[in-house]
N, C-alpha and C. Protein backbone atom coordinates (compact mmCIF):
# COMPACT_ATOMS: atom_id res chain seq x y z
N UNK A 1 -62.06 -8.93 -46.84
CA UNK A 1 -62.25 -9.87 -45.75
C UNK A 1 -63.53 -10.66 -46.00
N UNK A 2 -63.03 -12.02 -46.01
CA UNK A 2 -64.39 -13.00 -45.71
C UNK A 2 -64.99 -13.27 -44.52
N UNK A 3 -66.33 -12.70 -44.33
CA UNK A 3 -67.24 -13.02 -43.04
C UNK A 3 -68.49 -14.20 -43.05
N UNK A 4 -67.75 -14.91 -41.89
CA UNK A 4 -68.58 -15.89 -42.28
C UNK A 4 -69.36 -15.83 -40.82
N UNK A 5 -70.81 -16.35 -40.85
CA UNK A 5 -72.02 -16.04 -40.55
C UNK A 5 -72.60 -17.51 -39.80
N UNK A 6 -72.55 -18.07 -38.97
CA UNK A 6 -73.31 -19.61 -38.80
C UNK A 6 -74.37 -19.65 -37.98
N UNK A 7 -74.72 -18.29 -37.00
CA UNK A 7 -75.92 -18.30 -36.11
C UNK A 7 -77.21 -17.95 -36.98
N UNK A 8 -78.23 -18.12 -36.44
CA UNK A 8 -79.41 -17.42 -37.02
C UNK A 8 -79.70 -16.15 -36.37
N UNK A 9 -80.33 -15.64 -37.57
CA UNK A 9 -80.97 -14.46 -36.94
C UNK A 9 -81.49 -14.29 -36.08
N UNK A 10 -82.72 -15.31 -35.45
CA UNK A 10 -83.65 -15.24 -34.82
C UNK A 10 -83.07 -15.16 -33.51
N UNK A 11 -81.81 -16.11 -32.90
CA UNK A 11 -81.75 -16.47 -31.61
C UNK A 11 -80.13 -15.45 -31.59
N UNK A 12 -79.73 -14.98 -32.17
CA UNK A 12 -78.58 -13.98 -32.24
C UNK A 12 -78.44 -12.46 -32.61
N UNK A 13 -77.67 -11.93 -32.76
CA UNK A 13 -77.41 -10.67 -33.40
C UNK A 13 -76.00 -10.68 -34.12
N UNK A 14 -75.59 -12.06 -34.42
CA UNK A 14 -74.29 -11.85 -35.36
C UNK A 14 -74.43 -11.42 -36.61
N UNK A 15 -75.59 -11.96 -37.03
CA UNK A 15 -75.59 -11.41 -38.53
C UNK A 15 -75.98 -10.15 -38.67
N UNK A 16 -76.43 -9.28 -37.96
CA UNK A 16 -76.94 -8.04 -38.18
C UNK A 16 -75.59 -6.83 -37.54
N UNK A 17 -74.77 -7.37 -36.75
CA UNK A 17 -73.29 -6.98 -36.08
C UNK A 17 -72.90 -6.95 -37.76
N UNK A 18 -72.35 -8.10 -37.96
CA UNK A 18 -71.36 -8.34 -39.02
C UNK A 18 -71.99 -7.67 -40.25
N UNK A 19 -72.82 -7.37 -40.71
CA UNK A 19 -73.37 -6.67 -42.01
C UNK A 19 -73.03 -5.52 -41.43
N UNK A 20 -73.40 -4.59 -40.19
CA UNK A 20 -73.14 -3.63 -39.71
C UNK A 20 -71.52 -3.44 -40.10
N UNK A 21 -70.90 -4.05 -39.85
CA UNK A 21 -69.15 -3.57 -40.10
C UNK A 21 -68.68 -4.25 -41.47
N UNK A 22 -69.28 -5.10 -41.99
CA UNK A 22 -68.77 -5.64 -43.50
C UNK A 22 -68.60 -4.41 -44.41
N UNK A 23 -67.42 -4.53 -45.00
CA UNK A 23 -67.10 -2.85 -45.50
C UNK A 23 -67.15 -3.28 -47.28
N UNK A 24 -67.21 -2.61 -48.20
CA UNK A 24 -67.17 -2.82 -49.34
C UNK A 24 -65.63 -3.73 -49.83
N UNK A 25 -65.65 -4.44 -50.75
CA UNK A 25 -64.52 -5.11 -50.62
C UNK A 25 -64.53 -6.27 -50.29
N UNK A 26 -65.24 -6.50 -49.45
CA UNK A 26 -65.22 -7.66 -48.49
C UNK A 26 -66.59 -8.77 -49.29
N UNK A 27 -66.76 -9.76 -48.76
CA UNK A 27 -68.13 -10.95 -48.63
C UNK A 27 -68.63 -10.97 -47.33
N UNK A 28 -69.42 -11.64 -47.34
CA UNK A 28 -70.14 -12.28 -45.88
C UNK A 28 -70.78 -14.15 -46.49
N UNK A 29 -70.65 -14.78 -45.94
CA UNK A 29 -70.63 -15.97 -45.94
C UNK A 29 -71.88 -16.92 -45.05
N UNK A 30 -73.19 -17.02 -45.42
CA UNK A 30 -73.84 -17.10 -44.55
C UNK A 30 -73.96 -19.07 -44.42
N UNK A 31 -73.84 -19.59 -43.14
CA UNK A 31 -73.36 -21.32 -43.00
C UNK A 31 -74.26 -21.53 -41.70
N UNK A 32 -74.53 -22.48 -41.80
CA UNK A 32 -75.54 -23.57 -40.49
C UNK A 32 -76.65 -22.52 -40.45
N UNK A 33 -76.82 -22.34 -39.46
CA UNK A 33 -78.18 -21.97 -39.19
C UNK A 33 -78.29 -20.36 -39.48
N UNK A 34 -77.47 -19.61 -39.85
CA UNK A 34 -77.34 -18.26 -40.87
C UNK A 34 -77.96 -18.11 -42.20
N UNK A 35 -78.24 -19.11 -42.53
CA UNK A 35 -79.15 -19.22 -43.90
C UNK A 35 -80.00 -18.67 -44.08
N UNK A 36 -80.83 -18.96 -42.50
CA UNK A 36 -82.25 -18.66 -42.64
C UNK A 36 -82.05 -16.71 -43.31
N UNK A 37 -81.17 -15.97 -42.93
CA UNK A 37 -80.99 -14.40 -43.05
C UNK A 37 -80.36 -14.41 -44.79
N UNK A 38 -80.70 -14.89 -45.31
CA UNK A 38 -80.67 -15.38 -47.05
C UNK A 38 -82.21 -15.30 -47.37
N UNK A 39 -83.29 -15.45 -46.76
CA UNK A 39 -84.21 -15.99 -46.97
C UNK A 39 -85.12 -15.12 -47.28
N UNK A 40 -86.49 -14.99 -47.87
CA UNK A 40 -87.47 -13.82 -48.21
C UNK A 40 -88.35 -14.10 -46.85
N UNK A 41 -88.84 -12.45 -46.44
CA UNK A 41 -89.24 -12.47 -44.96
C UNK A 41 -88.91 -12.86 -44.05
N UNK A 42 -87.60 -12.74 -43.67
CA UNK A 42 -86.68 -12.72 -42.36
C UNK A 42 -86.34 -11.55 -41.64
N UNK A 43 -86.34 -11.10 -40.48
CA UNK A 43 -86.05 -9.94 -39.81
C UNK A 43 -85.17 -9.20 -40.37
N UNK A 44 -84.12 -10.18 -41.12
CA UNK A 44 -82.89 -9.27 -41.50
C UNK A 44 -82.83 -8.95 -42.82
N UNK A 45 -84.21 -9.11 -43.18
CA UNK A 45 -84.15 -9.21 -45.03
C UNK A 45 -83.73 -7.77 -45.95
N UNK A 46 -84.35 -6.72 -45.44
CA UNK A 46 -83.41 -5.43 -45.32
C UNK A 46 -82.62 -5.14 -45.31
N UNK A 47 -81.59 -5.64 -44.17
CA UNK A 47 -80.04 -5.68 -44.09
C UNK A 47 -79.45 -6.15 -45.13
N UNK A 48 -79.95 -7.59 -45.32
CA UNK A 48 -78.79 -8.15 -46.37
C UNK A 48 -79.63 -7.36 -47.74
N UNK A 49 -80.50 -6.74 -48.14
CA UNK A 49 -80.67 -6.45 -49.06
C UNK A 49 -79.60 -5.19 -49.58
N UNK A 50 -79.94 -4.28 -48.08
CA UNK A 50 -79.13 -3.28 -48.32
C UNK A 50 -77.80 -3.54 -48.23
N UNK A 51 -77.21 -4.22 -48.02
CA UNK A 51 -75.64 -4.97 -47.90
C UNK A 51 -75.20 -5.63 -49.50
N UNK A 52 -76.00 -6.18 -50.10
CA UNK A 52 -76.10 -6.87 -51.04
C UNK A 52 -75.84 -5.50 -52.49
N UNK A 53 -76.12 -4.29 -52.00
CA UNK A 53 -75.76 -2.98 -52.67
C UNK A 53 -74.18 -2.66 -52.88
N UNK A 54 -73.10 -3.33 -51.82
CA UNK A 54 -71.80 -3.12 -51.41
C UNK A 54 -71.19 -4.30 -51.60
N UNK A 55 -71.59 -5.04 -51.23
CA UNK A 55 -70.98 -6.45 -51.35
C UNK A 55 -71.46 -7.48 -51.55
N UNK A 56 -70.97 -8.85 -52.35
CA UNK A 56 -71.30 -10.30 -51.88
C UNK A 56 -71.56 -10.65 -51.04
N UNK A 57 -73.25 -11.35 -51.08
CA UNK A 57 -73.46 -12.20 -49.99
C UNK A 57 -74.04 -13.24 -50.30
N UNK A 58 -73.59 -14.75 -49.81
CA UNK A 58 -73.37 -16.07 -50.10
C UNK A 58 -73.90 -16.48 -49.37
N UNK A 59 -74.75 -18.05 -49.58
CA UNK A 59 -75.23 -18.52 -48.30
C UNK A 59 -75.30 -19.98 -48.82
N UNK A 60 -74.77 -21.01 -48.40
CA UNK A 60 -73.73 -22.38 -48.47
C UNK A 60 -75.23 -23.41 -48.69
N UNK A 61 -74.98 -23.85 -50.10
CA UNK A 61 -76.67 -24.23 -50.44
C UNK A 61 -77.08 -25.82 -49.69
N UNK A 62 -76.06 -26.51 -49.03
CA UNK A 62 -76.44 -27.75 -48.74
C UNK A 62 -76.98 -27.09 -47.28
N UNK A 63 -76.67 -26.30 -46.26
CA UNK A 63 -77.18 -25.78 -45.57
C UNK A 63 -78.88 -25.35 -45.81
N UNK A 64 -79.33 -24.54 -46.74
CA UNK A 64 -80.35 -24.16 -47.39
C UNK A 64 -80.94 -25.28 -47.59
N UNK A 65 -80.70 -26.31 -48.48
CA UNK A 65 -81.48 -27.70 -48.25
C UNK A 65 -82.17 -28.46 -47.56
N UNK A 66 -80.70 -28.72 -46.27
CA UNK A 66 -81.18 -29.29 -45.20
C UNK A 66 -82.33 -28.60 -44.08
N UNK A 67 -82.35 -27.30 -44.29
CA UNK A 67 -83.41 -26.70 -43.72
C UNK A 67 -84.94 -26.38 -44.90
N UNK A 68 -84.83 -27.07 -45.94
CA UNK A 68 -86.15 -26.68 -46.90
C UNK A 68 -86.41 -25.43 -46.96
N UNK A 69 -84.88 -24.67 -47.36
CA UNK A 69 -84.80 -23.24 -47.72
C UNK A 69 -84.50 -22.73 -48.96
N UNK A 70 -84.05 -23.54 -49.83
CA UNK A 70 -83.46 -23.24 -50.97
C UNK A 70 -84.45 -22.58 -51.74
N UNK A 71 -85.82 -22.81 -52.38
CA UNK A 71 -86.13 -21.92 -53.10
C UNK A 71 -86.61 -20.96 -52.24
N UNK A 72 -86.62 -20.28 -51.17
CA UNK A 72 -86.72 -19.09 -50.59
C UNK A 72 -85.42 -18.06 -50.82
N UNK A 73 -84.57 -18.26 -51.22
CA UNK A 73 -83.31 -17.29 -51.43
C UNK A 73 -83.12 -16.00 -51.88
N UNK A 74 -83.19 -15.14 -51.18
CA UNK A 74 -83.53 -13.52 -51.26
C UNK A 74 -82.56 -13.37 -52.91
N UNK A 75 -83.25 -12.66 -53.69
CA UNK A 75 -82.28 -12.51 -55.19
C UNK A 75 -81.13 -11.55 -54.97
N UNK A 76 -80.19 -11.79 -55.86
CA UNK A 76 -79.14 -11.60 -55.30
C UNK A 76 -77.83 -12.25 -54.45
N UNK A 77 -78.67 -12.86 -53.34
CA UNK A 77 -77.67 -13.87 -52.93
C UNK A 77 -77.38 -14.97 -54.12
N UNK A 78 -76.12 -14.96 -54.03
CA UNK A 78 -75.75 -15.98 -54.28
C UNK A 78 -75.14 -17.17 -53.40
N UNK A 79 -75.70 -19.08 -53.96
CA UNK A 79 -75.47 -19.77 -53.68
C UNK A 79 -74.28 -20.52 -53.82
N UNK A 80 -73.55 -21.20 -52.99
CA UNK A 80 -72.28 -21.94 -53.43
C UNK A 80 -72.46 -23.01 -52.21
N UNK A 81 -71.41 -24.13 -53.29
CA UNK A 81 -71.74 -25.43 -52.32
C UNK A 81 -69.96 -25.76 -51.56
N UNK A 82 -69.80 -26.50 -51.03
CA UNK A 82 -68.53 -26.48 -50.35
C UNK A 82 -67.38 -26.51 -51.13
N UNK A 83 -67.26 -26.59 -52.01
CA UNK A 83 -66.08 -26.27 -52.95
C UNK A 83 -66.17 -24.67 -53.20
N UNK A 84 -67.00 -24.19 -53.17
CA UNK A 84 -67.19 -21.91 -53.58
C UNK A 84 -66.92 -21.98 -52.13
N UNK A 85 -67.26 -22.49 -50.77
CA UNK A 85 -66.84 -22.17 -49.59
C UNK A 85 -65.31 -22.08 -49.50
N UNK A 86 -64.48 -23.13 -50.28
CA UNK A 86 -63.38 -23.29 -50.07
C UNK A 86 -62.67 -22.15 -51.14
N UNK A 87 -63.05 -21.75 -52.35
CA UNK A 87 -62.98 -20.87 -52.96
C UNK A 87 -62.95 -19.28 -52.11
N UNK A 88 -64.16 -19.12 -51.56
CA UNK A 88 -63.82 -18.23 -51.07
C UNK A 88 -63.02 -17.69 -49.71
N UNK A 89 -62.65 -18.39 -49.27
CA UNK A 89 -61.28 -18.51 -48.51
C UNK A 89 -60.34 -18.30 -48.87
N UNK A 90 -60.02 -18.97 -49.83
CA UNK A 90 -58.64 -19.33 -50.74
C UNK A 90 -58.80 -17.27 -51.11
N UNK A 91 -59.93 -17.08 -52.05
CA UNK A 91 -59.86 -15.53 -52.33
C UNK A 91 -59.88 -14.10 -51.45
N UNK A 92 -59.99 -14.60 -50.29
CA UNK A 92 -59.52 -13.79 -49.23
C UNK A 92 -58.41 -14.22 -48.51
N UNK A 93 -57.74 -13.25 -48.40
CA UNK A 93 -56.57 -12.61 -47.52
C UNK A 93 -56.98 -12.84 -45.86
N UNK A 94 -58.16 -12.71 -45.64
CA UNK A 94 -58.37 -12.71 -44.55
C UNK A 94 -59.86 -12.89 -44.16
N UNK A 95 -60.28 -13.65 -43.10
CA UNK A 95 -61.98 -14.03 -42.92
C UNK A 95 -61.90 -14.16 -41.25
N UNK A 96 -63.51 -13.51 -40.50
CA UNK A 96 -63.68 -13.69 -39.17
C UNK A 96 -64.80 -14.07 -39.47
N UNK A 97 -64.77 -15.25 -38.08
CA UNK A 97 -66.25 -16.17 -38.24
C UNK A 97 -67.04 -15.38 -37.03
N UNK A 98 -68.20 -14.92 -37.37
CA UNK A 98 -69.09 -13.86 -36.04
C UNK A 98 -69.89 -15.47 -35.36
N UNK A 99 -69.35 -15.00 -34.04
CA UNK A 99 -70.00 -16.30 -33.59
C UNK A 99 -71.43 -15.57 -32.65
């Protein structure tokens, strides 16, 4: 399952829900303002580190841009631009967007 991610950390708890149940197997997809939880020194930088042990985690680089995040990108994540977004859709069977 593809999980895709668009709140921030700061003003939500989706991304820290959805890493919580993202099971091996699966991605997480981090888009709009979810980026920032890609980032070095973010509340959730732990999580996705320790998540990043089990699974792919992606975070949509024109997003990262537009916020002057890109070279902050926790290692590991990997970046993809809207064509790997559409990719990874296409490679899942199935995706929930945590709103």
């Amino acid at each position: 399952m593809l999980h895709i991610v668009n709140k921030s950390p700061y003003e939500r708890n989706s991304l820290a829900s959805c890493l919580g149940h993202a099971q091996k197997g699966g991605a997480v997809l981090l888009t709009e303002d979810a980026v920032y939880g890609a980032t070095r020194g973010n509340l959730v930088e732990g999580a996705i580190r320790k998540a990043l042990e089990e699974l792919p985690v992606y975070a949509l680089g024109p997003d990262l841009e537009a916020r002057g995040m890109q070279a902050n990108v926790i290692e590991g994540v990997q970046v993809v631009d809207f064509g790997g977004f559409v990719d990874l859709v296409a490679e899942h069977r199935t995706s929930q967007s945590w709103l």
